[in-house]
PDB file of N, CA and C in Angstrom:
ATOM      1  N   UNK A   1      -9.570  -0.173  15.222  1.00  0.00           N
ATOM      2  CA  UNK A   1      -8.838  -1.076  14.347  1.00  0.00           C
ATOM      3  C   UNK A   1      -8.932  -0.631  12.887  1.00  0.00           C
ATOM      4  N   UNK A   2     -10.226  -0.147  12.476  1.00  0.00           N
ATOM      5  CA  UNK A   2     -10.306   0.328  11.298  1.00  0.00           C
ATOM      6  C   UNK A   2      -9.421   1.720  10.940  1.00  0.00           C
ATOM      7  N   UNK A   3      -9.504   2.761  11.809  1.00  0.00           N
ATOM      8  CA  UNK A   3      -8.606   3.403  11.424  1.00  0.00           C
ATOM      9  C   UNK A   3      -7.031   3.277  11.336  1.00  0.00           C
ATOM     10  N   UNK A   4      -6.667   2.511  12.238  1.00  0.00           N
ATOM     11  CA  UNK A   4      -5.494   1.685  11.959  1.00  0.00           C
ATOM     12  C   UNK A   4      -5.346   1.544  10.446  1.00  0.00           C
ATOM     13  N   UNK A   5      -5.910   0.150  10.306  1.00  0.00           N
ATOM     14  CA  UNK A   5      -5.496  -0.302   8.720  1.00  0.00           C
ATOM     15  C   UNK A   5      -5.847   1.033   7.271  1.00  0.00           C
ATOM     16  N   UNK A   6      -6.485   1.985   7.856  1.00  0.00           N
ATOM     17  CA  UNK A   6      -6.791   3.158   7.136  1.00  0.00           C
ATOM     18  C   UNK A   6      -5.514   4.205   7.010  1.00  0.00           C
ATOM     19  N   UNK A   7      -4.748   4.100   8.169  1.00  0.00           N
ATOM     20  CA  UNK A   7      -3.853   4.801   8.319  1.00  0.00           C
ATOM     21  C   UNK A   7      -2.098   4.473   7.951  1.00  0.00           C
ATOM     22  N   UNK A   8      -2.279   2.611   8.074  1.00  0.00           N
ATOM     23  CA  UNK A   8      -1.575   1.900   7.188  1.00  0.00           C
ATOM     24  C   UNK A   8      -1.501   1.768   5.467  1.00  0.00           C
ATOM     25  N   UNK A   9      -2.831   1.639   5.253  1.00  0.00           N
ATOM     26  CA  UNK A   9      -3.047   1.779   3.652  1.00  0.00           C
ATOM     27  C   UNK A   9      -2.602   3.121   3.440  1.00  0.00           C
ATOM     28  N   UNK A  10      -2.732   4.645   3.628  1.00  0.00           N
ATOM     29  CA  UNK A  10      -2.325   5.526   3.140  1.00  0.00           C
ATOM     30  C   UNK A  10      -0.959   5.915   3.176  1.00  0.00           C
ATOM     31  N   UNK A  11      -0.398   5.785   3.986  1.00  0.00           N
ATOM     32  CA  UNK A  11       1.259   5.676   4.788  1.00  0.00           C
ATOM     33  C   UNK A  11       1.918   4.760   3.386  1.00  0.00           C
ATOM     34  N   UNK A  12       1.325   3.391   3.087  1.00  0.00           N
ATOM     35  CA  UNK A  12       1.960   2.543   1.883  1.00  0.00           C
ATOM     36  C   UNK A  12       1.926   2.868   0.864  1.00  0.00           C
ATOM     37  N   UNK A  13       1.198   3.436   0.388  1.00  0.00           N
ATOM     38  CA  UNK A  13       0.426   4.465  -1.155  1.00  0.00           C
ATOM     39  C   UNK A  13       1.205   5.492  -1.037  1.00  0.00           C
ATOM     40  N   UNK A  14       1.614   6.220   0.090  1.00  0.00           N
ATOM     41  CA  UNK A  14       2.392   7.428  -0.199  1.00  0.00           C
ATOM     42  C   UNK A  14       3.885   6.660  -0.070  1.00  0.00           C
ATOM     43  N   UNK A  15       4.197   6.433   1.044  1.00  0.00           N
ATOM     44  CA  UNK A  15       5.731   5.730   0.522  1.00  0.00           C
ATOM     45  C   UNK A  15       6.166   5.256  -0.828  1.00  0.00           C
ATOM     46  N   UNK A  16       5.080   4.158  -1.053  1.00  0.00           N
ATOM     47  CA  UNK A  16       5.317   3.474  -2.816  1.00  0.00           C
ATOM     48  C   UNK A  16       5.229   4.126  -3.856  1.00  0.00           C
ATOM     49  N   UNK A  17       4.653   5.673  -3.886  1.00  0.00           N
ATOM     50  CA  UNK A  17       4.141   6.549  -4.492  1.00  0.00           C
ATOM     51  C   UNK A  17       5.848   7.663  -4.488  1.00  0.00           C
ATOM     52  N   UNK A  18       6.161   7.829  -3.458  1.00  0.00           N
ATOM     53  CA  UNK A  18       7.538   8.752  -3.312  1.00  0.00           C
ATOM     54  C   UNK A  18       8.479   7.925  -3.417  1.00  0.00           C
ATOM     55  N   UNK A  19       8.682   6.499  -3.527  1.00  0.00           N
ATOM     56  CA  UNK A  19       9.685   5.127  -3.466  1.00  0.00           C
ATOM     57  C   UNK A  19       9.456   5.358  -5.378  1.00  0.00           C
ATOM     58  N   UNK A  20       8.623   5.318  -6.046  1.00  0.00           N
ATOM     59  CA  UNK A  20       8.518   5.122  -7.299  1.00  0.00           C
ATOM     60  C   UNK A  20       9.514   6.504  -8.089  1.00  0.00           C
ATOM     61  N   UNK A  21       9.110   7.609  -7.444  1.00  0.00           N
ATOM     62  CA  UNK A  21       9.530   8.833  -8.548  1.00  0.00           C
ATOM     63  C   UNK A  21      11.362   8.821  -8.159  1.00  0.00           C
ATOM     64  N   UNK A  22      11.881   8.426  -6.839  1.00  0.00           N
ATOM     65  CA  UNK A  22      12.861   8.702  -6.494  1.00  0.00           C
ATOM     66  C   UNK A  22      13.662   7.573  -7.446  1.00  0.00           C
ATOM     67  N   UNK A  23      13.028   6.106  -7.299  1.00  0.00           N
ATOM     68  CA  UNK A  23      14.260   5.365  -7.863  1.00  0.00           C
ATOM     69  C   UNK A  23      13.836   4.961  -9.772  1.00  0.00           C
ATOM     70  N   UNK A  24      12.652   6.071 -10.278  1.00  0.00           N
ATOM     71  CA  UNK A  24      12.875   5.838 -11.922  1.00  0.00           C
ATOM     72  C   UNK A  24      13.485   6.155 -12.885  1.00  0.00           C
ATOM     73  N   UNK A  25      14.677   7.230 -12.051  1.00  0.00           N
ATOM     74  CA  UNK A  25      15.706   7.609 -12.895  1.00  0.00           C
ATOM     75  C   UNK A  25      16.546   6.965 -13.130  1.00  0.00           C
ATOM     76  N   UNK A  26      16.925   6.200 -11.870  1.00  0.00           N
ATOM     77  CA  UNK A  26      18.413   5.457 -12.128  1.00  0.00           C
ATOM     78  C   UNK A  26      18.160   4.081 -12.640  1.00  0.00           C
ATOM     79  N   UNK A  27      16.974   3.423 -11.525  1.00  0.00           N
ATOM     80  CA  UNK A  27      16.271   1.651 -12.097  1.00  0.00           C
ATOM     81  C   UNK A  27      15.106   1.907 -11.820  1.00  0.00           C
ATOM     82  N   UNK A  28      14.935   1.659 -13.236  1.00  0.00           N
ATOM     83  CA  UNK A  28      13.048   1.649 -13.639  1.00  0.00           C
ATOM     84  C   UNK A  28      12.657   0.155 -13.073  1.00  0.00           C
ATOM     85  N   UNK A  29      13.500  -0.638 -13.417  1.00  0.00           N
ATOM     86  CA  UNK A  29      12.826  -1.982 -12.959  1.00  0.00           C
ATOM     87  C   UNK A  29      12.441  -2.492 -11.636  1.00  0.00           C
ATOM     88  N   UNK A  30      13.099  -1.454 -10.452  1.00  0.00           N
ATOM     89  CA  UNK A  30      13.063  -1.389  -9.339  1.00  0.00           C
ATOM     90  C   UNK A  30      12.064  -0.360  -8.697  1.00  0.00           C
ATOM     91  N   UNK A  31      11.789   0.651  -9.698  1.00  0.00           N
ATOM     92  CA  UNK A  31      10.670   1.515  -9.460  1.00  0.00           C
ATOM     93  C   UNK A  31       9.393   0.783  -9.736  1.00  0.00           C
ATOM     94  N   UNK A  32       9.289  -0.068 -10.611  1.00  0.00           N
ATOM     95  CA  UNK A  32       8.161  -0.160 -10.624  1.00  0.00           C
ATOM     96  C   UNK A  32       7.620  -2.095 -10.074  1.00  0.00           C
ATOM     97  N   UNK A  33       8.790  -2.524  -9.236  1.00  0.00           N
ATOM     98  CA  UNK A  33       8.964  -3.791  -8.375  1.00  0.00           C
ATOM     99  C   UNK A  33       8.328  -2.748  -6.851  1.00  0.00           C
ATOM    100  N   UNK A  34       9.091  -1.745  -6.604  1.00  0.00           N
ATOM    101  CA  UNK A  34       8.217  -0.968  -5.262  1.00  0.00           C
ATOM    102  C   UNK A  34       7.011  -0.886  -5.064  1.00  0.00           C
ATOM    103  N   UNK A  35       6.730  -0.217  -6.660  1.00  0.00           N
ATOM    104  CA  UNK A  35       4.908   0.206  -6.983  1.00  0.00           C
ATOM    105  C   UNK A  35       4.717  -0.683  -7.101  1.00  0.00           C
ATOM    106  N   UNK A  36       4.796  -2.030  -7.148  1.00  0.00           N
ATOM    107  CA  UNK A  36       3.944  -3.103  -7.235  1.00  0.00           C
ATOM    108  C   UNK A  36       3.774  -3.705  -5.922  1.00  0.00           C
ATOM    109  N   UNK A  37       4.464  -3.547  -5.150  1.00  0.00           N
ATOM    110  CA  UNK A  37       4.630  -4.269  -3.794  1.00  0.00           C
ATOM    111  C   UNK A  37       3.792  -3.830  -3.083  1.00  0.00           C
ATOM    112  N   UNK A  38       4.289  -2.437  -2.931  1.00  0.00           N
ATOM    113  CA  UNK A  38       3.093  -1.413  -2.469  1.00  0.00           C
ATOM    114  C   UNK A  38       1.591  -1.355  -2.899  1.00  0.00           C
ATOM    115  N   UNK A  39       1.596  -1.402  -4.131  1.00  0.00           N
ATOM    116  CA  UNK A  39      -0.122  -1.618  -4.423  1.00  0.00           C
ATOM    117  C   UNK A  39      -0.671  -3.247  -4.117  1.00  0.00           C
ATOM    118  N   UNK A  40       0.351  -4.340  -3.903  1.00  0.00           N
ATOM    119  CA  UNK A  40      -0.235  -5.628  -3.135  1.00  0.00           C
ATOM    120  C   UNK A  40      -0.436  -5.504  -1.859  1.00  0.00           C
ATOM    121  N   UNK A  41       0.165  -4.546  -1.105  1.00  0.00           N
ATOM    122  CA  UNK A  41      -0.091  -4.285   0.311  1.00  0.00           C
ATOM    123  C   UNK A  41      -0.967  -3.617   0.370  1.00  0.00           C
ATOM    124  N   UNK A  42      -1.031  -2.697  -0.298  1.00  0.00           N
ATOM    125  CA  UNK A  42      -2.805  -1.910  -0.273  1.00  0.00           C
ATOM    126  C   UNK A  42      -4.130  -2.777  -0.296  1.00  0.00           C
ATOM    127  N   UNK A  43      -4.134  -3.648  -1.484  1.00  0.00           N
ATOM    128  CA  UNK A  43      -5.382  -4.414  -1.709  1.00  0.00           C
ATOM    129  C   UNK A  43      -5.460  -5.192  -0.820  1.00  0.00           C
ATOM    130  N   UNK A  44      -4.163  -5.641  -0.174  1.00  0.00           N
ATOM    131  CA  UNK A  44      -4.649  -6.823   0.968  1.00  0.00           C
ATOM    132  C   UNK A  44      -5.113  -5.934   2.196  1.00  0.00           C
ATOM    133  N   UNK A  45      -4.838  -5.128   2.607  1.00  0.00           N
ATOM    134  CA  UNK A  45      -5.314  -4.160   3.916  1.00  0.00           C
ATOM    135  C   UNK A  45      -6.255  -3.795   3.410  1.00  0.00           C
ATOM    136  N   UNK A  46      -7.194  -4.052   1.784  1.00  0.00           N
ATOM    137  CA  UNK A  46      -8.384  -3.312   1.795  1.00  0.00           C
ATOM    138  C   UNK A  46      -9.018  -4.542   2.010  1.00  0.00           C
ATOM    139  N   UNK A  47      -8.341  -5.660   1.397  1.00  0.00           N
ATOM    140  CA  UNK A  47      -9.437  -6.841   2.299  1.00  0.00           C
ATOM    141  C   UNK A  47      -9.562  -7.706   3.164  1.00  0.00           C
ATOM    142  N   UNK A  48      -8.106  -7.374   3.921  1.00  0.00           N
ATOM    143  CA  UNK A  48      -8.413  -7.068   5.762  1.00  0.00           C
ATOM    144  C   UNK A  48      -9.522  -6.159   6.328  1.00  0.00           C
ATOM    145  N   UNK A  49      -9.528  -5.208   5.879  1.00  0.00           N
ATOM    146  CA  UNK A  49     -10.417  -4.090   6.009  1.00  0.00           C
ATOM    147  C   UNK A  49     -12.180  -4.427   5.820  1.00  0.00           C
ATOM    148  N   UNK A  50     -12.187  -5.439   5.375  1.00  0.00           N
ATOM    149  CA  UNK A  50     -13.597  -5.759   4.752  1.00  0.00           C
ATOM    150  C   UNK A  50     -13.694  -6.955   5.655  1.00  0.00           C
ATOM    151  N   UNK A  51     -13.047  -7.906   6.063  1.00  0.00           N
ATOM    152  CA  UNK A  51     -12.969  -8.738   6.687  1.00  0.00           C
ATOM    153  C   UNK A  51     -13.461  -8.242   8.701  1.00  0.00           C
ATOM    154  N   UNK A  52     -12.576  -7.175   9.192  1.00  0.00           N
ATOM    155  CA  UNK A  52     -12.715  -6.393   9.747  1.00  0.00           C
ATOM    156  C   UNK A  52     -14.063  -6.116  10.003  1.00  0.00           C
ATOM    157  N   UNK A  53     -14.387  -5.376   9.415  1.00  0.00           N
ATOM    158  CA  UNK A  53     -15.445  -4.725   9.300  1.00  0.00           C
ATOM    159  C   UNK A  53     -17.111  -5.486   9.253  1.00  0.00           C
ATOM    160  N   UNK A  54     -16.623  -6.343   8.702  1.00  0.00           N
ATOM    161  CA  UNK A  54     -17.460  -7.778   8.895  1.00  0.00           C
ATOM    162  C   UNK A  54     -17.924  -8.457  10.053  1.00  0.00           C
ATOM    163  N   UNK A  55     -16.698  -8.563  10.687  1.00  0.00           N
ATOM    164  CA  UNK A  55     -16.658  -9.476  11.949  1.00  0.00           C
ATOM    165  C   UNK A  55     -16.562  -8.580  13.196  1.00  0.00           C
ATOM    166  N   UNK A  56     -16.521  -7.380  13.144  1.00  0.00           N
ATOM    167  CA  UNK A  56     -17.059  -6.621  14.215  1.00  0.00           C
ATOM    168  C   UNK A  56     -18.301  -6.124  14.335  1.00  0.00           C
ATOM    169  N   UNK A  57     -19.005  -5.914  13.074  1.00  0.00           N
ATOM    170  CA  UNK A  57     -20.922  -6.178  13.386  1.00  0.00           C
ATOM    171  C   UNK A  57     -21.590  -6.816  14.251  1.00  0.00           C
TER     172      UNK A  57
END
């Protein structure tokens, strides 16, 4: 399960990461509505991840 959400968090960081450079030429305001979305989906799978990790001890 952990590598799961490990493999989800990086997959979102790189999408939101290649979603950012592609659309800051044309709409910045939309480039950086992606990168934000994307870095809220990260922090919450990092504290799924902790949660996880918790409750399988």
């Amino acid at each position: 399960m952990q590598r799961i959400i490990l493999v989800l968090m990086a997959l979102i960081a790189v999408a939101a990461g290649v979603l950012y450079f592609i659309f800051e030429a044309e709409r910045p305001w939309i480039a950086f509505y992606v990168a934000c979305c994307g870095g809220v989906l990260v922090v919450n799978l990092i504290i799924m991840l902790i949660f996880v990790r918790r409750n399988i001890k």
